[in-house]
Structures are given as structure tokens and as C-alpha cells.
Protein backbone atom coordinates (compact mmCIF):
# COMPACT_ATOMS: atom_id res chain seq x y z
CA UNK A 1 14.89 -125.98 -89.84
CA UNK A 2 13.27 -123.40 -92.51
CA UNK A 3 9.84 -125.36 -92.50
CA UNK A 4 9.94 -124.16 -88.28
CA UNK A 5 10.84 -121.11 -88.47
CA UNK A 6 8.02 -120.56 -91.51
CA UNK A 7 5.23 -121.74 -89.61
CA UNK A 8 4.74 -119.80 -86.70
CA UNK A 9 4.48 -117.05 -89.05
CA UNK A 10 1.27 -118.89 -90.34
CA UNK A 11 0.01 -120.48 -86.97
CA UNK A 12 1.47 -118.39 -83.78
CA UNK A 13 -1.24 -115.01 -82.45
CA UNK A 14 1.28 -113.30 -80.93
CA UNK A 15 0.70 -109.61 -81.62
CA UNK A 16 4.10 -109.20 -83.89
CA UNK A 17 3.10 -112.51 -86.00
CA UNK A 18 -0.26 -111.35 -86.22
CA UNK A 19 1.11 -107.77 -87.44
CA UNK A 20 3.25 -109.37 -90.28
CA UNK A 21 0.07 -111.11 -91.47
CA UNK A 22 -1.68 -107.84 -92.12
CA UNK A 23 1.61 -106.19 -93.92
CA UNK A 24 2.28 -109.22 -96.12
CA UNK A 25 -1.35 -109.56 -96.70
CA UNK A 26 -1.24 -105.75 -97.83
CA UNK A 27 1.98 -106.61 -99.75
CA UNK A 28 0.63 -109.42 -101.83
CA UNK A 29 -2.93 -107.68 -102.52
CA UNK A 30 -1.35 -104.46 -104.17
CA UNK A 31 1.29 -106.39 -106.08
CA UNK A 32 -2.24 -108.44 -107.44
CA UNK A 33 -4.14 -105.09 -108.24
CA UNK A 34 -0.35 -103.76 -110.32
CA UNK A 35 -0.60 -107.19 -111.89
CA UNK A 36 -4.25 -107.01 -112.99
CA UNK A 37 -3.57 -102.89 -114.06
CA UNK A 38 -0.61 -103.82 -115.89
CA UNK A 39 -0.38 -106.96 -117.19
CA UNK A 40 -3.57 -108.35 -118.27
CA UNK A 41 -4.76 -106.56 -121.83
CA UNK A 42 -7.82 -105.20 -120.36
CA UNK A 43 -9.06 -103.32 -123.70
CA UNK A 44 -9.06 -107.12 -125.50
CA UNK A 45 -10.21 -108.41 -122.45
CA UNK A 46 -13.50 -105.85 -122.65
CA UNK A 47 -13.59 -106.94 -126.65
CA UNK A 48 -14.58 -110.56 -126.13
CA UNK A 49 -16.79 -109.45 -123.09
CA UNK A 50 -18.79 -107.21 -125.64
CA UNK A 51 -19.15 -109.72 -128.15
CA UNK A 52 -20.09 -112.40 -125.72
CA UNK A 53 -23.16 -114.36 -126.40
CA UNK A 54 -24.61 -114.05 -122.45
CA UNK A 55 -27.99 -116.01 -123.21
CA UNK A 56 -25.65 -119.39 -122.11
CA UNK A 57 -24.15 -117.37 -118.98
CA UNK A 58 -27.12 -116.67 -118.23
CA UNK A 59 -28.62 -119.77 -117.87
CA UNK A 60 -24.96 -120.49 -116.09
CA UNK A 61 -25.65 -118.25 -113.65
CA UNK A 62 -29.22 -119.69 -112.85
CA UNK A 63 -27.44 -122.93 -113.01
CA UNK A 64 -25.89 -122.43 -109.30
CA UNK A 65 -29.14 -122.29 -107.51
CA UNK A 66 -30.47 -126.04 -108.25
CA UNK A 67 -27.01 -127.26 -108.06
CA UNK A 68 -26.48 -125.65 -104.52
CA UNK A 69 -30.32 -126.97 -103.36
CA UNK A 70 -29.15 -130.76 -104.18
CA UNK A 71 -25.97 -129.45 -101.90
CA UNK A 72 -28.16 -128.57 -99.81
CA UNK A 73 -30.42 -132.04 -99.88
CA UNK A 74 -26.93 -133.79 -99.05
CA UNK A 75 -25.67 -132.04 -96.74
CA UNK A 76 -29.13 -132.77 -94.72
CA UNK A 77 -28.69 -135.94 -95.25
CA UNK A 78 -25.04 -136.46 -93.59
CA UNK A 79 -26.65 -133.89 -91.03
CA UNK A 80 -29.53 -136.05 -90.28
CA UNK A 81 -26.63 -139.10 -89.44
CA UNK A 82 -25.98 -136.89 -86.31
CA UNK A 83 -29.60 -136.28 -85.47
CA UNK A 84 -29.15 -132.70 -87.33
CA UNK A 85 -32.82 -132.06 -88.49
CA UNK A 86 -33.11 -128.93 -90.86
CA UNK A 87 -34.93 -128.30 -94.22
CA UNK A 88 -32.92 -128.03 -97.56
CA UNK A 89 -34.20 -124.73 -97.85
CA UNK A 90 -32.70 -123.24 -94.46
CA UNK A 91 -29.60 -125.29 -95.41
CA UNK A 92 -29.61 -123.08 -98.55
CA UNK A 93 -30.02 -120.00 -97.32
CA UNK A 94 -27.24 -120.82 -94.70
CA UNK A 95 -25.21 -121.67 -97.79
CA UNK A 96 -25.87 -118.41 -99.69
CA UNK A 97 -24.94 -116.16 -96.64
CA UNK A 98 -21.75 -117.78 -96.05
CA UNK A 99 -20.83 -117.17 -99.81
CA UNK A 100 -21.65 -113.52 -99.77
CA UNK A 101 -19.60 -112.95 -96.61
CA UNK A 102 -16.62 -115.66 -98.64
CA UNK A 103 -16.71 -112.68 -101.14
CA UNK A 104 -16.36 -109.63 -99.14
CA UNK A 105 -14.24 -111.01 -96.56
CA UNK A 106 -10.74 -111.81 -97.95
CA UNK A 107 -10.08 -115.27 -96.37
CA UNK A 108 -11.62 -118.52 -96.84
CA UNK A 109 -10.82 -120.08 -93.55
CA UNK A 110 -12.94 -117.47 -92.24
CA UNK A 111 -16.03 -118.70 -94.63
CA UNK A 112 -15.23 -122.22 -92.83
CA UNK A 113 -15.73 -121.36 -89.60
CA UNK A 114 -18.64 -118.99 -89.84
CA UNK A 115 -20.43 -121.94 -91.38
CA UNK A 116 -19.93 -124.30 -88.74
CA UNK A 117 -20.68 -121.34 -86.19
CA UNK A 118 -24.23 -120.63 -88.51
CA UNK A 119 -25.33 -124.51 -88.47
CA UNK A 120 -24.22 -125.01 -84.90
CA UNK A 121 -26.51 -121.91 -84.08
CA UNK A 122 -28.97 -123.48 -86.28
CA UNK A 123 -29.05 -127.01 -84.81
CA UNK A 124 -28.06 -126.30 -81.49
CA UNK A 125 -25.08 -129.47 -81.34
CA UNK A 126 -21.79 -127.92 -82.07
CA UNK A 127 -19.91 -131.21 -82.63
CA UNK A 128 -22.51 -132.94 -84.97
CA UNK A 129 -22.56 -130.02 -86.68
CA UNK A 130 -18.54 -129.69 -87.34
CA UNK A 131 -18.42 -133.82 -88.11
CA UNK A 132 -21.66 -133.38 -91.01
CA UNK A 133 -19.81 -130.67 -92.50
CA UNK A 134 -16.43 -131.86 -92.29
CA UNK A 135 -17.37 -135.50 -93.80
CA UNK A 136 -19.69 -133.66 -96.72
CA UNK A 137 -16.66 -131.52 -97.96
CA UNK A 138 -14.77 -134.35 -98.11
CA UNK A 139 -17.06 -136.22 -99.56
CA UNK A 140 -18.51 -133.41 -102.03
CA UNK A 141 -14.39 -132.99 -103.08
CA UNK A 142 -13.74 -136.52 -103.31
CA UNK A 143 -16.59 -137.30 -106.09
CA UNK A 144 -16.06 -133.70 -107.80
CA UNK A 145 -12.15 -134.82 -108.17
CA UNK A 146 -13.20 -138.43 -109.11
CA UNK A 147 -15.88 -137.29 -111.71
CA UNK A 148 -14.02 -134.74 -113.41
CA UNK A 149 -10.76 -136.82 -114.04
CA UNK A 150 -12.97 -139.31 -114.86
CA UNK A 151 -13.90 -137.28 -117.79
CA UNK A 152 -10.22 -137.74 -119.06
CA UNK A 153 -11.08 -141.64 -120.37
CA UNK A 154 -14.09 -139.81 -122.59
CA UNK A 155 -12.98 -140.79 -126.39
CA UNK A 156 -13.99 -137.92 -127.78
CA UNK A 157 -11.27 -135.61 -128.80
CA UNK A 158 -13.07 -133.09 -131.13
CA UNK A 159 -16.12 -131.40 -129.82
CA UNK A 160 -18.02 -131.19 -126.37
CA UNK A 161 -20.59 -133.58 -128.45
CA UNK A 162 -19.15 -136.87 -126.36
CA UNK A 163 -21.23 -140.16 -126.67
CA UNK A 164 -23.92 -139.89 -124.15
CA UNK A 165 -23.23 -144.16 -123.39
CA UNK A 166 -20.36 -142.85 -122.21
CA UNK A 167 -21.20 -140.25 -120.00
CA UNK A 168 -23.68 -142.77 -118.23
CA UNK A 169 -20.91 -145.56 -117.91
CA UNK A 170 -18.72 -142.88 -116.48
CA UNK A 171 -21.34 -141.90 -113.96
CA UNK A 172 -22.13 -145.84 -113.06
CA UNK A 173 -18.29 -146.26 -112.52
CA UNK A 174 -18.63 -143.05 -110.58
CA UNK A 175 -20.90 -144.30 -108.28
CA UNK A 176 -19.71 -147.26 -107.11
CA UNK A 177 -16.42 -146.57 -106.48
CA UNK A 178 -18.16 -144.01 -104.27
CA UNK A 179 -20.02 -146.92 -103.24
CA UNK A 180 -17.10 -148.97 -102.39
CA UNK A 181 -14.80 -146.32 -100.89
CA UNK A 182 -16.45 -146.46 -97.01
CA UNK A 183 -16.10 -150.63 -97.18
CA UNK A 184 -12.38 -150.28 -98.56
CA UNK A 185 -11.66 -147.25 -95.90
CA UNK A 186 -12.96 -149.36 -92.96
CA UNK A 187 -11.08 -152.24 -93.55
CA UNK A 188 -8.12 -150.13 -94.12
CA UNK A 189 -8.27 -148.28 -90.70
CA UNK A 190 -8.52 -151.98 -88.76
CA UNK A 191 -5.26 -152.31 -90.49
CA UNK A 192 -3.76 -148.99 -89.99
CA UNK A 193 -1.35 -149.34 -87.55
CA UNK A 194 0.36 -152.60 -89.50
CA UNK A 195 1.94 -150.60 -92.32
CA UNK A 196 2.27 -146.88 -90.16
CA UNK A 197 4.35 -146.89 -87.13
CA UNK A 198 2.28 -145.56 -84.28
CA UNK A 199 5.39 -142.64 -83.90
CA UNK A 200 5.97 -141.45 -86.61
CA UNK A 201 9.89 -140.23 -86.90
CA UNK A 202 8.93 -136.62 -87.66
CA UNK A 203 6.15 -133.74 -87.09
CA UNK A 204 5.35 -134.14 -91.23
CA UNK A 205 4.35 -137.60 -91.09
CA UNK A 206 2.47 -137.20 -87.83
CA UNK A 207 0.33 -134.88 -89.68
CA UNK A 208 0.22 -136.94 -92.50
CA UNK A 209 -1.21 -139.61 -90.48
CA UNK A 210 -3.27 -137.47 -89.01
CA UNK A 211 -4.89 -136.24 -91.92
CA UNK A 212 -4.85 -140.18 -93.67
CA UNK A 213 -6.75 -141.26 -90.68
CA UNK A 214 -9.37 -138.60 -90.43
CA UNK A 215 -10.28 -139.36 -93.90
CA UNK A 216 -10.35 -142.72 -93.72
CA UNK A 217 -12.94 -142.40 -90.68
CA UNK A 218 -14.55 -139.88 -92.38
CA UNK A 219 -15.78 -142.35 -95.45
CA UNK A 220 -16.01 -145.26 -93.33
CA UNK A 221 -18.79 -143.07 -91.34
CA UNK A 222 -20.35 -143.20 -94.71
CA UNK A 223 -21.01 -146.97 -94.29
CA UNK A 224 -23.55 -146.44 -91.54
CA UNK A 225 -25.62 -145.08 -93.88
CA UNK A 226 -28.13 -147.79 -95.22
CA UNK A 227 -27.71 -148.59 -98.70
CA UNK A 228 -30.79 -146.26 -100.04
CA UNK A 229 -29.38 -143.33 -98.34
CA UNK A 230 -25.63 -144.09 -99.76
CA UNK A 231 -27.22 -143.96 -103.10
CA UNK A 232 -29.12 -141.14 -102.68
CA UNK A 233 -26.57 -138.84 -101.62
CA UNK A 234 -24.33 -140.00 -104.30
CA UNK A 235 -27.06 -139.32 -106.72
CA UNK A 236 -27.39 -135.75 -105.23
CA UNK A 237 -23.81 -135.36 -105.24
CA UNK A 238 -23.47 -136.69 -108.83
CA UNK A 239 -26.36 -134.38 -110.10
CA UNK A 240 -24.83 -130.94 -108.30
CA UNK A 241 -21.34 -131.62 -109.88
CA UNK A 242 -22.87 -132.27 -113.47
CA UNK A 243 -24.61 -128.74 -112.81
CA UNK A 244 -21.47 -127.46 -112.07
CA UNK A 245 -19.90 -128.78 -114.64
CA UNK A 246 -22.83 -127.20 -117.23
CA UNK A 247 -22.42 -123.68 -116.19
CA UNK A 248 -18.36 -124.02 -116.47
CA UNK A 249 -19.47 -125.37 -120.61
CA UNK A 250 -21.52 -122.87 -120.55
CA UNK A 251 -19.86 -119.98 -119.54
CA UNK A 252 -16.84 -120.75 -121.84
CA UNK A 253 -19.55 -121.27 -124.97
CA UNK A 254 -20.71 -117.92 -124.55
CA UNK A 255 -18.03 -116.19 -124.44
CA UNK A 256 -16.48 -118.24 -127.93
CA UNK A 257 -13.78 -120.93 -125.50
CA UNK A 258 -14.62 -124.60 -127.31
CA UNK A 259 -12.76 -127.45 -124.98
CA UNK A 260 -13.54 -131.02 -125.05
CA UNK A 261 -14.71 -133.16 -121.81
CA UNK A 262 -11.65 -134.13 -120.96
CA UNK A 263 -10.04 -130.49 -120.76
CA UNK A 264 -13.39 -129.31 -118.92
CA UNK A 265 -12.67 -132.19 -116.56
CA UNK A 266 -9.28 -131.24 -115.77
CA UNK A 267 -10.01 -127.56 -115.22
CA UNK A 268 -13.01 -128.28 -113.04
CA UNK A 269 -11.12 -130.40 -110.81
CA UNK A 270 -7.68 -128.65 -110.35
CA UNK A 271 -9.76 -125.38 -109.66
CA UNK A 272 -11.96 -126.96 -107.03
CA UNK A 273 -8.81 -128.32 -105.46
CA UNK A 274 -7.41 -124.56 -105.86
CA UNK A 275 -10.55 -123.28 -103.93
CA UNK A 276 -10.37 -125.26 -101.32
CA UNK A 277 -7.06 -123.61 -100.64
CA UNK A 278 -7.24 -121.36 -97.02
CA UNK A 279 -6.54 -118.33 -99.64
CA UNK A 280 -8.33 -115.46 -100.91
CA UNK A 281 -5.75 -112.54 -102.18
CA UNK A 282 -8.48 -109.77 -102.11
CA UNK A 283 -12.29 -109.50 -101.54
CA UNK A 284 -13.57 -112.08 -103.72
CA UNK A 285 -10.74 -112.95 -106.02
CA UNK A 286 -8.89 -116.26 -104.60
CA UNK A 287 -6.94 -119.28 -106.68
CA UNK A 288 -9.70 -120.37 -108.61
CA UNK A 289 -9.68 -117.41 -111.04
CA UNK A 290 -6.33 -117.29 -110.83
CA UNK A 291 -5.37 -120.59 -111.45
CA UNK A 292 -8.56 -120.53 -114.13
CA UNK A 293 -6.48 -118.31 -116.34
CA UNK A 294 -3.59 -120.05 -115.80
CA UNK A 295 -4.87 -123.27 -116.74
CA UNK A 296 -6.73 -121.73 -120.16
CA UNK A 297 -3.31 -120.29 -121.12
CA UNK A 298 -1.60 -123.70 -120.48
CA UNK A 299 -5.02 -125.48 -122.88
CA UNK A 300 -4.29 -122.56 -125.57
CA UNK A 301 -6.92 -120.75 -124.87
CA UNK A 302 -5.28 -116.69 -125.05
CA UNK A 303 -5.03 -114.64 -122.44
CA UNK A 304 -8.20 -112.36 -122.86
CA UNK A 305 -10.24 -115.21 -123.08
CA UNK A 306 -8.86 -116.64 -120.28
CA UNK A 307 -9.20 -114.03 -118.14
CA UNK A 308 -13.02 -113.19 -119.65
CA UNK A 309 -13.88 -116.59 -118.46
CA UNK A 310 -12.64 -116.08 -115.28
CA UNK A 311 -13.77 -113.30 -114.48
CA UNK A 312 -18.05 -114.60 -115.58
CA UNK A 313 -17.00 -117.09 -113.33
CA UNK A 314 -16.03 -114.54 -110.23
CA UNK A 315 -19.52 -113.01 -111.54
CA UNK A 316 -21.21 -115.88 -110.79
CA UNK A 317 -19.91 -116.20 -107.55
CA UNK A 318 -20.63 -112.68 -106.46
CA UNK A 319 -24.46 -113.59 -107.84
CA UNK A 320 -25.00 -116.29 -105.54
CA UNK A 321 -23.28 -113.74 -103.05
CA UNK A 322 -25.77 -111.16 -103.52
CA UNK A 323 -28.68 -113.29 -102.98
CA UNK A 324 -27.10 -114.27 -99.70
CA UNK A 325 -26.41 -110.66 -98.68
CA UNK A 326 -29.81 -109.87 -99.56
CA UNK A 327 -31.15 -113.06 -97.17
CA UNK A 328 -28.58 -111.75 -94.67
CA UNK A 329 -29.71 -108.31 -94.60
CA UNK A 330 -33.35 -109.42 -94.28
CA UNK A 331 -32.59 -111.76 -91.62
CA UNK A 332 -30.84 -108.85 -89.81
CA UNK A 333 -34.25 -106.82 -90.12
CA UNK A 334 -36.46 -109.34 -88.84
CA UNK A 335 -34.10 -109.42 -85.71
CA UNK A 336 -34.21 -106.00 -85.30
């Protein structure tokens, strides 16, 4: 089959595979840079980038450093499930030097695993350390995706102005479904095996299994938690993706882009879902600007808008990158 012959390509380290990585790698990133040079309308782009009101972006920017401390609370929380004991503020700083080296190194699977290898060196416990981060991004994706489509049952159509009952009954909802996910997902998994053979016929739905089950134990992990510290980290969690959420709002007010909720909602959670791909086409520039422009365009929003938005938004990414390289390069100094 096609599909088997594709993915050694992806998987296999033999030297030739490996080699036609690199030169399709190479390929890809210099057909990006002709695209950027020659497609985009970079003098309009500059125009609304000049006449940008950056007293919002800003604050947008500033924005990423509380959200990314309550992160940083929950993820200490999971962490202290598997006897992981380490303050919000080392979590942090962990954090901000894996983002700096997410921005100058061209692949996020390579982000992943230096954070597990940083909070295993940290901690000392390998395993506990890949299960607390493995369960948080799961979690942390789960209630961004749940939150943000949520935002799509706002009634508001007009304005960003949406009835603030609203917002609160949205975040209640929120909540406990979040609340009621681990229960549902542990009674699920005793019944697993009932509706899924235990073979499946082919390699797909093996890994689809795989992955069904791994999520499923994942959230019903969650249930061990008592109930104050379920609540807490889904008040954490709700409180960083609001943040999040705010700087997006913000970011597009300055620059003149006026959605309602339930467009913000969308874009926030199809280009979370689009970062979380294993893909970064150059040094900092990976699907989330990319498909951030492409999902303006598709909400009206023209293209030198679009791509001004997305590219405050890569500027905020390479701020909280610089703040890690600068805790990095410290770090590095104190070794020495």
C-alpha cells in the first residue's frame, strides 16, 4: 500500500531516509520564503503595521507571562500526582527555555522531548515526569478545544461586547464537563474491550485504539485527584485559556480586525490544534501562523490584515522566547 511505503519516510533512521528528510525539509522551507517574497503584499502588510494601535499588543504581549505561571501552577499540580515536587516558578522558567529553543529550532517534536528531558533532569523520575506532562497537554488541549467552541453558542453576533451571564454560564458548563470527563472515561475503559475487538483487523485501527485508550487513561488518572484539586486545576486551566484568549482580542483590536466570540473561538481552537502539529516549516514559523492567515481570509478579514495579525502573534511568541533565551543563557553562566 501507499500509506507503507509513505511512512518509513517519516519513521525509519536509516541514513538515506534520514537524508531525504533534510532535502525535502530544504525543499519545503525555500518554496515558504518564495511564497512569503512573492505572494503576500508586504508594502500593505507594513501599512496596517504602521498604523497599528500597539498600546493593546502590548498589554497582549504581557498577557503570556500570567497565563503561562497558572500553566505553570497546573502543571505542578498533575506533577505533584507522581510525587513531582517543583515550584511554579522553576516550572516557568523550564517553560520559557523550551519556547525559545521551539523558535530557533525548526521542529516541534524536538521542543517535546527536550521538555520531558529538562523536567526529568529537574525531578530526577523520568517516567513521572513523561506521564504529568503527557496527561497536562491533553488535558490543557482538551479544555482549550472545549472552551473555545464553546464560544460558538454565545448569542451575540455583532460586537466582542457578549453578555457577561453568558460568559460565566459558558465557563460553569465548562467546568463540569471537565468535571465529569475522568468519571465518564473510567467507566468507559472497564467497558473497552465490549465494543473494540481486542485485534483490530488493520495497523490504522490498532493505533487508533491505541491512541483512544491512552486518552481515556489519561482523564480517568484525573479522578484520583480529590475533588478540591480537580477544581483547582480546572480553574487554573480555565483562567490561562481566557488569558489566551485576551491577547488573541487584543492583538486583532490593535491592529483594526473586529470578530465576534464565536469567530475568536473558532480561530483559537483550530490554531491550537494546528500547533500541536509535529511541524515547524522554518525557525519559528509553524501552522499556527499559517493556518492564522488562512483562517482570517476564510472570516473576511483581507490578506494584509491577516497576515499583520499573524505575524504580532509570531512576535509574541519570539517574546516569551527571548526571555527564555535570556534565562537559558544565564543558567549556562552560572554553570560555567
Amino acid at each position: 500500500m501507499l500509506i507503507q511505503k509513505i511512512i518509513p519516510f517519516f519513521r525509519s533512521k536509516e541514513p538515506q531516509y534520514v537524508k531525504a528528510r533534510k532535502i525535502a525539509a530544504a525543499i519545503v522551507f525555500s518554496l515558504l520564503i518564495l511564497a512569503l517574497i512573492f505572494m503576500l503584499p508586504w508594502p500593505e502588510i507594513f501599512s496596517v503595521l504602521r498604523q497599528t494601535n500597539f498600546g493593546p499588543v502590548i498589554i497582549a504581549f504581557l498577557l503570556i507571562l500570567p497565563s503561562m505561571y497558572l500553566g505553570a501552577i497546573s502543571l505542578g499540580v498533575v506533577m505533584e500526582r507522581q510525587d513531582i515536587f517543583l515550584h511554579p516558578l522553576r516550572i516557568l522558567s523550564i517553560n520559557l527555555t523550551i519556547s525559545f529553543y521551539e523558535i530557533v529550532i525548526p521542529a516541534t517534536l524536538f521542543g517535546s522531548g527536550l521538555r520531558w528531558y529538562r523536567f526529568s533532569q529537574a525531578s530526577k523520575k523520568p517516567a513521572e515526569s513523561f506521564a504529568a506532562i503527557t496527561y497536562y497537554k491533553i488535558f490543557t488541549t482538551f479544555l482549550a478545544i472545549l472552551l473555545s467552541f464553546g464560544f460558538l453558542f454565545l448569542t451575540d453576533e455583532e460586537s466582542i461586547h457578549t453578555n457577561v451571564l453568558q460568559i460565566t454560564v459558558l465557563l460553569i458548563v465548562t467546568a463540569a464537563v471537565l468535571l465529569l470527563i475522568p468519571w465518564i472515561s473510567q467507566r468507559v475503559l472497564a467497558q473497552f474491550n465490549r465494543f473494540w475487538p481486542a485485534e483490530p483487523s488493520s495497523r490504522l485501527l490498532s493505533k487508533i485504539k491505541a491512541v483512544m485508550v491512552k486518552l481515556l487513561e489519561a482523564f480517568s488518572e484525573f479522578e484520583k485527584l480529590k475533588l478540591q484539586h480537580q477544581l483547582y486545576l480546572v480553574m487554573l486551566g480555565l483562567g490561562a485559556q481566557l488569558l489566551q484568549l485576551i491577547s488573541y482580542i487584543l492583538i486583532a483590536r490593535g491592529i483594526g480586525i473586529d470578530l465576534t466570540f464565536a469567530q475568536f473561538g473558532i480561530l483559537r481552537a483550530l490554531t491550537l490544534l494546528a500547533s500541536n502539529l509535529p511541524i515547524n516549516l522554518s525557525p519559528g514559523v509553524g501552522m499556527r501562523e499559517i493556518s492564522l492567515v488562512a483562517l482570517l481570509v476564510a472570516m473576511g478579514v483581507t490578506l494584509e490584515y491577516a497576515s499583520a495579525m499573524s505575524l504580532l502573534v509570531l512576535a509574541r511568541a519570539i517574546f516569551s522566547g527571548l526571555l527564555g533565551g535570556v534565562i537559558e543563557a544565564l543558567s549556562i553562566l552560572r554553570s560555567k
